[in-house]
PDB file of N, CA and C in Angstrom:
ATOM      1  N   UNK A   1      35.741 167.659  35.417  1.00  0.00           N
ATOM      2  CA  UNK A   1      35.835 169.136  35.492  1.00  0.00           C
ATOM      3  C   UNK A   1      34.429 169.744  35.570  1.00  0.00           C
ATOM      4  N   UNK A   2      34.094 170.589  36.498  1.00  0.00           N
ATOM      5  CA  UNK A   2      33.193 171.468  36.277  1.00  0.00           C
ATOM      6  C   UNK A   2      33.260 172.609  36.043  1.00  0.00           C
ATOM      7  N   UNK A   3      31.979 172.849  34.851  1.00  0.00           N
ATOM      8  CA  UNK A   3      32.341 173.682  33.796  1.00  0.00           C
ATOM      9  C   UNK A   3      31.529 174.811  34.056  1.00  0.00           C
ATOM     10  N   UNK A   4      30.770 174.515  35.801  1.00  0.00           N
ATOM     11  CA  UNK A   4      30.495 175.859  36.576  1.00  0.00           C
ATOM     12  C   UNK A   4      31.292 177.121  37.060  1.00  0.00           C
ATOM     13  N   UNK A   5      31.515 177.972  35.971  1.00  0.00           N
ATOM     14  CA  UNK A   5      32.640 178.744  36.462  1.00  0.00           C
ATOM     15  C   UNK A   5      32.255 179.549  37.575  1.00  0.00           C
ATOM     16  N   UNK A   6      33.111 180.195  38.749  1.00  0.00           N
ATOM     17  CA  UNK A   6      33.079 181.261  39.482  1.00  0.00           C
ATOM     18  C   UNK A   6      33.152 182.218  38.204  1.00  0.00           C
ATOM     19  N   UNK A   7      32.497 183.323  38.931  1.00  0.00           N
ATOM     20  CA  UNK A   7      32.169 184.990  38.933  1.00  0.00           C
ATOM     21  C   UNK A   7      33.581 185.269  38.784  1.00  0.00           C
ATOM     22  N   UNK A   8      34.222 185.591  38.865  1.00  0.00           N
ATOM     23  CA  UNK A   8      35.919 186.583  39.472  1.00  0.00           C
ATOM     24  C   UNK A   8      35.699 188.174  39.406  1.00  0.00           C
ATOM     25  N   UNK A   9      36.427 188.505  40.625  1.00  0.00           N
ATOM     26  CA  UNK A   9      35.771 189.910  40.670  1.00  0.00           C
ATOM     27  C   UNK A   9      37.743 190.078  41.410  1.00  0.00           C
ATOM     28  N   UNK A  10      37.752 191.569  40.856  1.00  0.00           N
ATOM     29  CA  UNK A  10      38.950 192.020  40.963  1.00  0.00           C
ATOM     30  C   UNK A  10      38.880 193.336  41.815  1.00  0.00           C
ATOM     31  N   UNK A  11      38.836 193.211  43.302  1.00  0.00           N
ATOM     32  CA  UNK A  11      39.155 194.646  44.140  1.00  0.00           C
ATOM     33  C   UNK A  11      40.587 195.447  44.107  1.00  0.00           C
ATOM     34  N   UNK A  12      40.475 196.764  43.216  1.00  0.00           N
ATOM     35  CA  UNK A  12      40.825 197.436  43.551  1.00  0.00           C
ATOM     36  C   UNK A  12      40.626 198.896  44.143  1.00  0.00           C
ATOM     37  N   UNK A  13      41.707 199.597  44.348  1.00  0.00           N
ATOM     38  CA  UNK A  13      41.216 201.066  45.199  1.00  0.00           C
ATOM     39  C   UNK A  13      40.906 202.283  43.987  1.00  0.00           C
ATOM     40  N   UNK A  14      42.027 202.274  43.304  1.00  0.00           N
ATOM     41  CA  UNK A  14      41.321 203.764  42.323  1.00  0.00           C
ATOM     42  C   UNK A  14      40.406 203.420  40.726  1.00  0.00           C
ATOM     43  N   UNK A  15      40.319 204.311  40.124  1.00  0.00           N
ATOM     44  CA  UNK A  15      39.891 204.032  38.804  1.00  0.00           C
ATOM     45  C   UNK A  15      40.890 204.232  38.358  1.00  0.00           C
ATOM     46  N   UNK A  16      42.134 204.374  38.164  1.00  0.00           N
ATOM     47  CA  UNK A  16      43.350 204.325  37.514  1.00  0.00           C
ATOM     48  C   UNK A  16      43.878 203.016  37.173  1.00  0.00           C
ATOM     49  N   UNK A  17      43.303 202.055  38.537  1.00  0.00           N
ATOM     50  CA  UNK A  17      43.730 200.825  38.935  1.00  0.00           C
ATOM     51  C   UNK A  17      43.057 200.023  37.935  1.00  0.00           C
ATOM     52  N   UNK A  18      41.829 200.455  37.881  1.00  0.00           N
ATOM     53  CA  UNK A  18      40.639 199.895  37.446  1.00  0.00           C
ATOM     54  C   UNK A  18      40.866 199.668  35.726  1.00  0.00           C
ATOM     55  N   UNK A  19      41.014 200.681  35.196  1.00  0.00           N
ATOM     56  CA  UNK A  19      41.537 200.734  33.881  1.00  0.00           C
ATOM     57  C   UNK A  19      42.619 200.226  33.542  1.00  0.00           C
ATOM     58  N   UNK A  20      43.876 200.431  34.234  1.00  0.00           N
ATOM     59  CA  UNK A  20      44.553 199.215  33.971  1.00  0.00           C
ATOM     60  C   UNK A  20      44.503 197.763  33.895  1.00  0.00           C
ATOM     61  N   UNK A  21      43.950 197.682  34.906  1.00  0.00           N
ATOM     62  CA  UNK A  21      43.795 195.716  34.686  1.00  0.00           C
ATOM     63  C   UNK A  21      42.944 195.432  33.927  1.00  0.00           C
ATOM     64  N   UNK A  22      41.545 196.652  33.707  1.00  0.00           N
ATOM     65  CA  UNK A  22      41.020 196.097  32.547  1.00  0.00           C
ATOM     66  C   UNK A  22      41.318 195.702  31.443  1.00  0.00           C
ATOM     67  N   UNK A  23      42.655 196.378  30.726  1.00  0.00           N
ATOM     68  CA  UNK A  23      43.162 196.658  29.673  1.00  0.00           C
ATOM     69  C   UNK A  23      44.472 195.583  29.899  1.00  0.00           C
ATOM     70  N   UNK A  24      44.691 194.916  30.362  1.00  0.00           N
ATOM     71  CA  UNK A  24      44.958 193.394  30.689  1.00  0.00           C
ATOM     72  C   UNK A  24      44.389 192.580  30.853  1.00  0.00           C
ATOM     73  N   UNK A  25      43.507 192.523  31.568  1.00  0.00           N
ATOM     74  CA  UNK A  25      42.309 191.277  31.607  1.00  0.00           C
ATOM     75  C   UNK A  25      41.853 191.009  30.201  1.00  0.00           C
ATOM     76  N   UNK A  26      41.510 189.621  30.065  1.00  0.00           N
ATOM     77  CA  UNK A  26      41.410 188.801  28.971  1.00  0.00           C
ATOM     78  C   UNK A  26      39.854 188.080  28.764  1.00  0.00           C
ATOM     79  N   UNK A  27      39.109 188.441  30.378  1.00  0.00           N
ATOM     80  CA  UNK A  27      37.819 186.956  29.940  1.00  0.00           C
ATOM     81  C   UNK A  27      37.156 188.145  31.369  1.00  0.00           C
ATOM     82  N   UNK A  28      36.230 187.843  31.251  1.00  0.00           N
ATOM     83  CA  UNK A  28      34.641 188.861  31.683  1.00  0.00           C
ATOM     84  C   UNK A  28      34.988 188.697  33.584  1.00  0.00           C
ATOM     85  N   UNK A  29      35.578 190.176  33.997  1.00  0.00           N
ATOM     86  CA  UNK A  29      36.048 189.881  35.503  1.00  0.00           C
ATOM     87  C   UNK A  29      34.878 191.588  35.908  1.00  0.00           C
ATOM     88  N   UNK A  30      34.713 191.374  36.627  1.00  0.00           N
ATOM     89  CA  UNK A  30      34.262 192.469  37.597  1.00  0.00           C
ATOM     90  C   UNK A  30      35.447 193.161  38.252  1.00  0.00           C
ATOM     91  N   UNK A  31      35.105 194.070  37.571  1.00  0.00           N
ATOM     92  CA  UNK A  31      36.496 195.178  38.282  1.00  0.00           C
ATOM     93  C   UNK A  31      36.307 196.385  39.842  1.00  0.00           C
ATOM     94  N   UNK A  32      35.936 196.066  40.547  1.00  0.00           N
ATOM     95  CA  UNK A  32      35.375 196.807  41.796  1.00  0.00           C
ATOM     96  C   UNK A  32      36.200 197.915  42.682  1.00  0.00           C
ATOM     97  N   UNK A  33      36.400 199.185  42.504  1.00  0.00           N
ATOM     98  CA  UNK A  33      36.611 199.853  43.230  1.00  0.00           C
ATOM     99  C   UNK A  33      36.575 200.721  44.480  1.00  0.00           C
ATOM    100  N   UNK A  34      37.775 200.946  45.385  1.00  0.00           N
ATOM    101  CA  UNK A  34      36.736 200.549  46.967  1.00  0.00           C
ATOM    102  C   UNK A  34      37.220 202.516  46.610  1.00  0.00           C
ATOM    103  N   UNK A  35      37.845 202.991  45.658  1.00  0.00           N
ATOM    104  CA  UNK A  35      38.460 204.252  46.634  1.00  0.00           C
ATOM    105  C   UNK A  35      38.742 204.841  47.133  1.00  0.00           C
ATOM    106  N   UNK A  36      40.049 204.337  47.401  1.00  0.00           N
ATOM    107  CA  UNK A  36      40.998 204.461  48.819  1.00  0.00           C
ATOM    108  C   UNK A  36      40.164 203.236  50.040  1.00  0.00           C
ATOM    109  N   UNK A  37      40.082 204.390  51.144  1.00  0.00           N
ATOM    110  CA  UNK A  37      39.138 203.353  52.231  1.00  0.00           C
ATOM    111  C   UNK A  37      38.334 203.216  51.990  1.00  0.00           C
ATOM    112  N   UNK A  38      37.873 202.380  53.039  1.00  0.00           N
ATOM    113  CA  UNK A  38      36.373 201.348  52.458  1.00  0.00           C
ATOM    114  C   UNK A  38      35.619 201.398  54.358  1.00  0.00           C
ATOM    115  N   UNK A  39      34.458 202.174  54.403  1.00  0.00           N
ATOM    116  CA  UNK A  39      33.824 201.434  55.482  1.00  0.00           C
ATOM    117  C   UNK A  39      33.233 199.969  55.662  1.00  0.00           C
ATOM    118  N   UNK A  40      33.727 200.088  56.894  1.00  0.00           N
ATOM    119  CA  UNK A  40      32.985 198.674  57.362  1.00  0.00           C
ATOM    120  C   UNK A  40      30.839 198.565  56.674  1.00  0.00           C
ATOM    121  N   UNK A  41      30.013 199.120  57.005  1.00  0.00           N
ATOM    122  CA  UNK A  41      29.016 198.856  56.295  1.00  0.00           C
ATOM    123  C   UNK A  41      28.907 198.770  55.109  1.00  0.00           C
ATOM    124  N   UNK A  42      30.050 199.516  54.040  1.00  0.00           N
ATOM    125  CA  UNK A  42      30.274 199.459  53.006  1.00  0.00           C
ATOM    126  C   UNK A  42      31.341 198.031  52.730  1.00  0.00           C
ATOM    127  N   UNK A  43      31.593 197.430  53.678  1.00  0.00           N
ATOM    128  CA  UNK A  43      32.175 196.214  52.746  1.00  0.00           C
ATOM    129  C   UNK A  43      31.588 195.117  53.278  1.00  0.00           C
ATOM    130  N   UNK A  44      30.626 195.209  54.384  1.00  0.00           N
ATOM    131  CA  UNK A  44      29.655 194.468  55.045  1.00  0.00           C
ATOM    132  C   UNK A  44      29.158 193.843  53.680  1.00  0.00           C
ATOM    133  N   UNK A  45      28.367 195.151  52.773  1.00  0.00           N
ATOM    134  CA  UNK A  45      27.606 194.921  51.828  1.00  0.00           C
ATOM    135  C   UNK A  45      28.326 194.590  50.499  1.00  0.00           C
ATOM    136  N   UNK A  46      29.737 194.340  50.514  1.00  0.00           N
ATOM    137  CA  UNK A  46      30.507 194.055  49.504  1.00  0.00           C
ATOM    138  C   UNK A  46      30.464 192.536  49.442  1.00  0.00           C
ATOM    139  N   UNK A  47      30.809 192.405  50.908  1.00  0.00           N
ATOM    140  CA  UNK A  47      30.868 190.942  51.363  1.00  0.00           C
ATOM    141  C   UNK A  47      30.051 189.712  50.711  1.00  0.00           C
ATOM    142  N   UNK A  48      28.546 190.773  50.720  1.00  0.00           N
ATOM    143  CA  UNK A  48      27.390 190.229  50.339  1.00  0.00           C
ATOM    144  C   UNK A  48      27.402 189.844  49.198  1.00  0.00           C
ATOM    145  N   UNK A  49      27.143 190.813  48.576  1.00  0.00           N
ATOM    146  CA  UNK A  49      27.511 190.647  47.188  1.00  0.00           C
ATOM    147  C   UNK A  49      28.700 189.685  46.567  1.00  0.00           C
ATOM    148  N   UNK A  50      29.555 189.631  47.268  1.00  0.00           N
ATOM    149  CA  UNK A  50      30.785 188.925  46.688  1.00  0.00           C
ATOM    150  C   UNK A  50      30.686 187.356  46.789  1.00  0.00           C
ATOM    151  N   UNK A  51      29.520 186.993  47.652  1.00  0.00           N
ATOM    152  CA  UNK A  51      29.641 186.253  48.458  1.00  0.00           C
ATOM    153  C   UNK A  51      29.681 184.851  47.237  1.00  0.00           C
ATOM    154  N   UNK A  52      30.026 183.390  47.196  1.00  0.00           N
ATOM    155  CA  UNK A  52      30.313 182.632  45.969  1.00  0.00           C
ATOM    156  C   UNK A  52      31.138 183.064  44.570  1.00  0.00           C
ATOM    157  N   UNK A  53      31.469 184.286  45.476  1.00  0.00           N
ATOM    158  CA  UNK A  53      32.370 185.312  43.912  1.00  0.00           C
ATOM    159  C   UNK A  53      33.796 184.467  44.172  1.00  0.00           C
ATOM    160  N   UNK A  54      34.923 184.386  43.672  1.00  0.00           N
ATOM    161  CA  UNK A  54      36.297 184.202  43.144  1.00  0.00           C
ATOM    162  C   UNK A  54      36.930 185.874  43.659  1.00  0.00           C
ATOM    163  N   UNK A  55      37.274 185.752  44.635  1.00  0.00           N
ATOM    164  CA  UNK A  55      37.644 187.320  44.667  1.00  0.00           C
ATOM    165  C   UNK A  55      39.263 187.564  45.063  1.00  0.00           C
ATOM    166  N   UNK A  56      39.697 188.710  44.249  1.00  0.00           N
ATOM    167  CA  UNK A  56      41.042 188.920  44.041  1.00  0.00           C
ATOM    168  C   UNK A  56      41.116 190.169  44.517  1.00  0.00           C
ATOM    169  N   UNK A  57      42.022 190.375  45.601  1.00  0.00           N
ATOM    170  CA  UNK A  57      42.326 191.978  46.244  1.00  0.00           C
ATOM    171  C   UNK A  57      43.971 192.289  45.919  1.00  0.00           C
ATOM    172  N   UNK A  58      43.683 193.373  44.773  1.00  0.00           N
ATOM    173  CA  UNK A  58      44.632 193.680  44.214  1.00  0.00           C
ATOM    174  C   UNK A  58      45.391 194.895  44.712  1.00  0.00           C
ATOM    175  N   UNK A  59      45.776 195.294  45.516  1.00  0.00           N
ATOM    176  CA  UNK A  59      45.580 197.045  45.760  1.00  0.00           C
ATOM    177  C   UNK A  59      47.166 197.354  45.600  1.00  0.00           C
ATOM    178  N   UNK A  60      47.804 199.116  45.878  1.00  0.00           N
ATOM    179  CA  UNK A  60      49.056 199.427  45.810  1.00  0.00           C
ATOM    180  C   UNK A  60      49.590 198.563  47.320  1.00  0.00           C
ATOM    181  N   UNK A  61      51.411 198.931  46.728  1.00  0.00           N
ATOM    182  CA  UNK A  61      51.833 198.162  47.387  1.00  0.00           C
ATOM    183  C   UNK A  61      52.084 199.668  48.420  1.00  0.00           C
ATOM    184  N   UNK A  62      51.948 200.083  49.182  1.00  0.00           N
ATOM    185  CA  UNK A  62      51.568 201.343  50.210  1.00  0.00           C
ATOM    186  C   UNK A  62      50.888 201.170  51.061  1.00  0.00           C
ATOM    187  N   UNK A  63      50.990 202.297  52.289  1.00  0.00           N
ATOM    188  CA  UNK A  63      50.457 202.021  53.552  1.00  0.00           C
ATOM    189  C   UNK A  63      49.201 201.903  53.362  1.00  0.00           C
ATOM    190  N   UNK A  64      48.598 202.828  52.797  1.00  0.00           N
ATOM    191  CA  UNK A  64      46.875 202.766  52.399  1.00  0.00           C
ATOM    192  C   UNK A  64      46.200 201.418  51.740  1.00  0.00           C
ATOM    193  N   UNK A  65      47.717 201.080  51.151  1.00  0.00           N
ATOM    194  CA  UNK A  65      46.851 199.627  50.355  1.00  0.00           C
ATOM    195  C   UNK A  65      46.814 198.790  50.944  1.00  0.00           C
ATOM    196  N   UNK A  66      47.901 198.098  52.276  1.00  0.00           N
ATOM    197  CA  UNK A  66      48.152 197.510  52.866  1.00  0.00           C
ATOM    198  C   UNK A  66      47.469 197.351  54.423  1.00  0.00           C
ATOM    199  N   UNK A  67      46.642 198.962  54.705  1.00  0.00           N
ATOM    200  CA  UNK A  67      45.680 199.054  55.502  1.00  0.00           C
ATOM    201  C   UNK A  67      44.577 198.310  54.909  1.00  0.00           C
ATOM    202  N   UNK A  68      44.278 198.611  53.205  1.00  0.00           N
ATOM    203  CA  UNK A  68      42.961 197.807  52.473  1.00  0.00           C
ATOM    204  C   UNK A  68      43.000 196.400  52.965  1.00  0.00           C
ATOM    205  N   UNK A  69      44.104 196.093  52.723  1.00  0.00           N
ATOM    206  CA  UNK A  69      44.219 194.795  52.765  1.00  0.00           C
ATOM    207  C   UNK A  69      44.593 193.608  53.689  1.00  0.00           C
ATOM    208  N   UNK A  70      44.503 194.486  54.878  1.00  0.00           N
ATOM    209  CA  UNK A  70      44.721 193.874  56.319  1.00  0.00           C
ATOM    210  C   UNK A  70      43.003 194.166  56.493  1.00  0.00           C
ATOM    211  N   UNK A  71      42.014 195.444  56.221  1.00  0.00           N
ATOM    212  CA  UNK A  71      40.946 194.877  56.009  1.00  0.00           C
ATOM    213  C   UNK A  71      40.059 193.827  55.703  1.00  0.00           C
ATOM    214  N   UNK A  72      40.547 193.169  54.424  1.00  0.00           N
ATOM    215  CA  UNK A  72      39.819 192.642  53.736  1.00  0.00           C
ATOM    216  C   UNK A  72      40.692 191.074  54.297  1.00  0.00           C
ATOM    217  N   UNK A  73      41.251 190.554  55.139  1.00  0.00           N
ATOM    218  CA  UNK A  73      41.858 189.735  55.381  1.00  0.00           C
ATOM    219  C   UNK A  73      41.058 189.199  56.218  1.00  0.00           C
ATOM    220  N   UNK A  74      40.953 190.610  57.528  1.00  0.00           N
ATOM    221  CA  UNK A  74      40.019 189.766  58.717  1.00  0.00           C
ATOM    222  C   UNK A  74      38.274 189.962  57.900  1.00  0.00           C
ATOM    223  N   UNK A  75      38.071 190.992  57.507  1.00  0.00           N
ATOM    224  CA  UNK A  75      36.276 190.445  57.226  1.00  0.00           C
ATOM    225  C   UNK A  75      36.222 189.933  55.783  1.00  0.00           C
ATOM    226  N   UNK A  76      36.866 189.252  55.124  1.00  0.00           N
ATOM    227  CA  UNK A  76      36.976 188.528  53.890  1.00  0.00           C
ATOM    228  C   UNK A  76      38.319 187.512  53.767  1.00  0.00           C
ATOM    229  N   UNK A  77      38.119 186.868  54.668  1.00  0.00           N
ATOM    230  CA  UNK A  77      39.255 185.758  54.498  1.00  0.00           C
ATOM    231  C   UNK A  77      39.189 184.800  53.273  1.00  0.00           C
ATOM    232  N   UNK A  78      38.572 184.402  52.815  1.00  0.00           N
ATOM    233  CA  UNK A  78      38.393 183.796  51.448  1.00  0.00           C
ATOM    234  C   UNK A  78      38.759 184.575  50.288  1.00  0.00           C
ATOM    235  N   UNK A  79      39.215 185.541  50.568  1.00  0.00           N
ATOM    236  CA  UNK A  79      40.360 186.450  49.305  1.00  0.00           C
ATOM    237  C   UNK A  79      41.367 186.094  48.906  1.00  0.00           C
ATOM    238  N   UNK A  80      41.576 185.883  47.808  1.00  0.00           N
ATOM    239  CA  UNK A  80      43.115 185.588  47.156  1.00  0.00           C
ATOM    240  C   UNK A  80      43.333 187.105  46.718  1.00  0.00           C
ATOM    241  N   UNK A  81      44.745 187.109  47.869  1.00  0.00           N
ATOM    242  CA  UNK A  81      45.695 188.354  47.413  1.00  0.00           C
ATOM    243  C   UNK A  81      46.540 188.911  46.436  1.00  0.00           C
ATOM    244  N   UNK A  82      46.889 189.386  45.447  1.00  0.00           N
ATOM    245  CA  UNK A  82      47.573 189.613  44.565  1.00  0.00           C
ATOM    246  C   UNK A  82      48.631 190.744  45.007  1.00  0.00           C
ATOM    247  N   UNK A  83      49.679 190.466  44.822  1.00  0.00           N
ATOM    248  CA  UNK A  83      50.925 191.490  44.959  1.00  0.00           C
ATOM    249  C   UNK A  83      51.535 191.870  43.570  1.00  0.00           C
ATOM    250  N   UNK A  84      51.704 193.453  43.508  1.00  0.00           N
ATOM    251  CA  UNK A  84      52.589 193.867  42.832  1.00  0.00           C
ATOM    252  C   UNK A  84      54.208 193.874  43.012  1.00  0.00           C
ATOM    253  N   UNK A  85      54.845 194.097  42.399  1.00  0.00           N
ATOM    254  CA  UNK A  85      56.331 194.195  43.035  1.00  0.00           C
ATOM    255  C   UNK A  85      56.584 195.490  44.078  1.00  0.00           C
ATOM    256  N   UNK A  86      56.476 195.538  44.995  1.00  0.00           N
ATOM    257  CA  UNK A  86      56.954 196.792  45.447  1.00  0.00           C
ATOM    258  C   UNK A  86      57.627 197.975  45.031  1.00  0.00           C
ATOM    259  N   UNK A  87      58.933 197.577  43.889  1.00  0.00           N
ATOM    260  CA  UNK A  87      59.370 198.930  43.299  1.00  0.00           C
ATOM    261  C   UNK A  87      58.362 199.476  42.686  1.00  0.00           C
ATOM    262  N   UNK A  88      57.360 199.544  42.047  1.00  0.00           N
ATOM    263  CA  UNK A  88      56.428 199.600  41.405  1.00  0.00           C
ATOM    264  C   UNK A  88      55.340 200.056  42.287  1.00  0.00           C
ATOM    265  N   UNK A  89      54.952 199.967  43.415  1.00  0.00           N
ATOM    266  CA  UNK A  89      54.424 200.724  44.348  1.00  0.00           C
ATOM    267  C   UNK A  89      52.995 200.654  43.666  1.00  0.00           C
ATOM    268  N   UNK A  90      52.459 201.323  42.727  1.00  0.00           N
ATOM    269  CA  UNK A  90      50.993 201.527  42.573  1.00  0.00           C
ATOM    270  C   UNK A  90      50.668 200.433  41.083  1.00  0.00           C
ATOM    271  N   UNK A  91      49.164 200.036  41.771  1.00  0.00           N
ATOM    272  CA  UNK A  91      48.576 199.424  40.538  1.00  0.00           C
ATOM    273  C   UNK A  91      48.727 199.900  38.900  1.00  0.00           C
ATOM    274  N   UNK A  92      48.702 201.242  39.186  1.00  0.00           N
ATOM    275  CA  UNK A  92      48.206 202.235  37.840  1.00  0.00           C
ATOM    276  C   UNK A  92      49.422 202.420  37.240  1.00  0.00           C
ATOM    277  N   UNK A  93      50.562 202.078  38.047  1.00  0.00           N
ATOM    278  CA  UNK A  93      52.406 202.499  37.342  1.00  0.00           C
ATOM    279  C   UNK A  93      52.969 201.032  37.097  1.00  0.00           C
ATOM    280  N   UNK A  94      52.716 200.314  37.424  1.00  0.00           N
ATOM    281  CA  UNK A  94      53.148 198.941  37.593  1.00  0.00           C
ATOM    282  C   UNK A  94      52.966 198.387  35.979  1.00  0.00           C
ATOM    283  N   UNK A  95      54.036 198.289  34.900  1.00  0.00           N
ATOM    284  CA  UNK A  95      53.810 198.082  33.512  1.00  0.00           C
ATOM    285  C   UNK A  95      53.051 196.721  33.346  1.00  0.00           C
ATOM    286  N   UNK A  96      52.339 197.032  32.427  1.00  0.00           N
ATOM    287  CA  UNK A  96      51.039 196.109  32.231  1.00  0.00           C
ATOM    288  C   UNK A  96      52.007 194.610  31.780  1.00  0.00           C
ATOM    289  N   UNK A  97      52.911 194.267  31.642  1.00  0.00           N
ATOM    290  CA  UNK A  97      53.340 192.932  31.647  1.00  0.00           C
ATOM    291  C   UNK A  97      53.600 192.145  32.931  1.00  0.00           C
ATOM    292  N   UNK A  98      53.591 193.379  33.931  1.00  0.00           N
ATOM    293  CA  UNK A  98      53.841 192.984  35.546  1.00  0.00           C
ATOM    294  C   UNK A  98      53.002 192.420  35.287  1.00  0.00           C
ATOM    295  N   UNK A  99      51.601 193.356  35.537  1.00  0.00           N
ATOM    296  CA  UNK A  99      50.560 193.098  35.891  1.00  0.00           C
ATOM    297  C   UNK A  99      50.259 191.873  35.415  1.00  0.00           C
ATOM    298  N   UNK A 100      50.318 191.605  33.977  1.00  0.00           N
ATOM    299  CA  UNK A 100      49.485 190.689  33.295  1.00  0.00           C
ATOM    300  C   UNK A 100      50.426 189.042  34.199  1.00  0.00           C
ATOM    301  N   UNK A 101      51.528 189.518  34.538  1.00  0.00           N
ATOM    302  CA  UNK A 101      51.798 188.339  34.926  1.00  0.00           C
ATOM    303  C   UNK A 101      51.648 187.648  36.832  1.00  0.00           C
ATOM    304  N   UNK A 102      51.452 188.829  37.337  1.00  0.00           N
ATOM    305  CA  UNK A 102      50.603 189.082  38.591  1.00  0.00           C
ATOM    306  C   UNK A 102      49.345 188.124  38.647  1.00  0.00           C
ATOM    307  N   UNK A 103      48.510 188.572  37.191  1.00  0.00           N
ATOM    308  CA  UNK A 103      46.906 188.439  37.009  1.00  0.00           C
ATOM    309  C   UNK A 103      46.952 186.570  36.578  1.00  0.00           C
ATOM    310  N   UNK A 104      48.047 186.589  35.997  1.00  0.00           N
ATOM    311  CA  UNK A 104      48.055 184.983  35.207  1.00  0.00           C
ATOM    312  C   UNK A 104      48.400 184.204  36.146  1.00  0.00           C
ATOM    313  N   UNK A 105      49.019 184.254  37.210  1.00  0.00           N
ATOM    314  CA  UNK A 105      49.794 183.538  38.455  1.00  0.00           C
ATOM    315  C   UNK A 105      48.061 183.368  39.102  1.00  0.00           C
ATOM    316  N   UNK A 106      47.260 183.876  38.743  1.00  0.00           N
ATOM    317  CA  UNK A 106      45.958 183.596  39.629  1.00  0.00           C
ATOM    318  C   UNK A 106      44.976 182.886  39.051  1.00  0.00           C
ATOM    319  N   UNK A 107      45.280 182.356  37.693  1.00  0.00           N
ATOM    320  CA  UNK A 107      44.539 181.980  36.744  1.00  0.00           C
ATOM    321  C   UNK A 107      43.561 182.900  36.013  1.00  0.00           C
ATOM    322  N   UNK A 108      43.948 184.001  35.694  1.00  0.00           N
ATOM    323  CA  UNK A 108      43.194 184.833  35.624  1.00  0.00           C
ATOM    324  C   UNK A 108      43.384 185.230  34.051  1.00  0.00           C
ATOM    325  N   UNK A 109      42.781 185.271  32.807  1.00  0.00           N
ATOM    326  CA  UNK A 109      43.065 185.114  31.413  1.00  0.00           C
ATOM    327  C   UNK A 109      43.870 186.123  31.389  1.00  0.00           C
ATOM    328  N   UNK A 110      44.838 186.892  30.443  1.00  0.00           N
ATOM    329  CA  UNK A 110      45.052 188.048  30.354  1.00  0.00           C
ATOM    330  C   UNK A 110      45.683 188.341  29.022  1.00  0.00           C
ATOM    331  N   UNK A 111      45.793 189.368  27.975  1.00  0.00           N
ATOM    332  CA  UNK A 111      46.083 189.856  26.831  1.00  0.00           C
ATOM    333  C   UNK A 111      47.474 189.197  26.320  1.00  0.00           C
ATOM    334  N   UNK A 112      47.830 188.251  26.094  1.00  0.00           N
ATOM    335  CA  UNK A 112      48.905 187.271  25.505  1.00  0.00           C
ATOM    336  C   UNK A 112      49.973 188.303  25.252  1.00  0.00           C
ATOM    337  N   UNK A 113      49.515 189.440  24.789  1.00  0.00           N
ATOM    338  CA  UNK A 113      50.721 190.459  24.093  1.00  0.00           C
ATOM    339  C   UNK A 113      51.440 191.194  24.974  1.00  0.00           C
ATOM    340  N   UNK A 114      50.987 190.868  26.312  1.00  0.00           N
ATOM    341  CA  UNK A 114      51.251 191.557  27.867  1.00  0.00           C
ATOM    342  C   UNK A 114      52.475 190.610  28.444  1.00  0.00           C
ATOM    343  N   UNK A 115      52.217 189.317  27.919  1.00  0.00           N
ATOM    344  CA  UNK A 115      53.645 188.219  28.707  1.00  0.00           C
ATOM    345  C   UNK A 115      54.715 188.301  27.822  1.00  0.00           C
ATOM    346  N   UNK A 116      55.127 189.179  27.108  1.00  0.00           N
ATOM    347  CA  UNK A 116      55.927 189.365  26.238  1.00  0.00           C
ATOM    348  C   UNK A 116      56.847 190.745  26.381  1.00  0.00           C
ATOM    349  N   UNK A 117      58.144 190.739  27.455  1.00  0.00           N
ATOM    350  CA  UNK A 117      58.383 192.336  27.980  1.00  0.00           C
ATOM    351  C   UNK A 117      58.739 192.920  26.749  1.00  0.00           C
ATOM    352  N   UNK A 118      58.754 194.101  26.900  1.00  0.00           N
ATOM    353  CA  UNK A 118      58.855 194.848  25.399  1.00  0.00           C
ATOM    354  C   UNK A 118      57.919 195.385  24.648  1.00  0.00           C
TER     355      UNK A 118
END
């Protein structure tokens, strides 16, 4: 085993988004917000930055998110995608046990008290 961990960095679109998964997340993730759209020079330089990162594109399940994320497909193909359930539509409404179990399906630590509905 190497005990070189990746970075993990978590793209989402709002700060609504942002605060939620924080408040699920369990172990030191970079939480990155593109709000809403994202230009191309602006994710040129995301790219950069991301670049040897573990990166997770989390966004709503909506046209806008799904535009994000047909983005980030062709100029970031090395993204692991995360889906919410669709009834649930947005990151920020989506009850944090979804989430936490969204976030754990990725190996991603998350608040133990979150896999527990109720």
């Amino acid at each position: 085993m190497e005990n070189m961990q990746l970075e993990k960095v978590i793209i989402v679109e709002g700060t609504s988004d942002k605060k939620k998964v924080k408040s699920v997340v369990n172990e030191p993730v970079e939480i990155i917000c593109t709000n809403g759209t994202i230009s191309l020079s602006k994710l040129d330089e995301l790219i950069d930055e991301l670049f040897n990162k573990e990166v997770y594109i989390l966004v709503d399940a909506d046209e806008a998110g799904e535009k994000l994320r047909k983005q980030f497909k062709r100029e970031f193909p090395e993204a692991a995608h995360l889906y919410i359930d669709r009834a649930y539509r947005e990151v920020a409404t989506a009850p944090k046990h979804h989430l936490a179990t969204v976030l754990l399906s990725a190996n991603i630590d998350v608040n133990t008290e979150y896999l527990s509905k109720g």
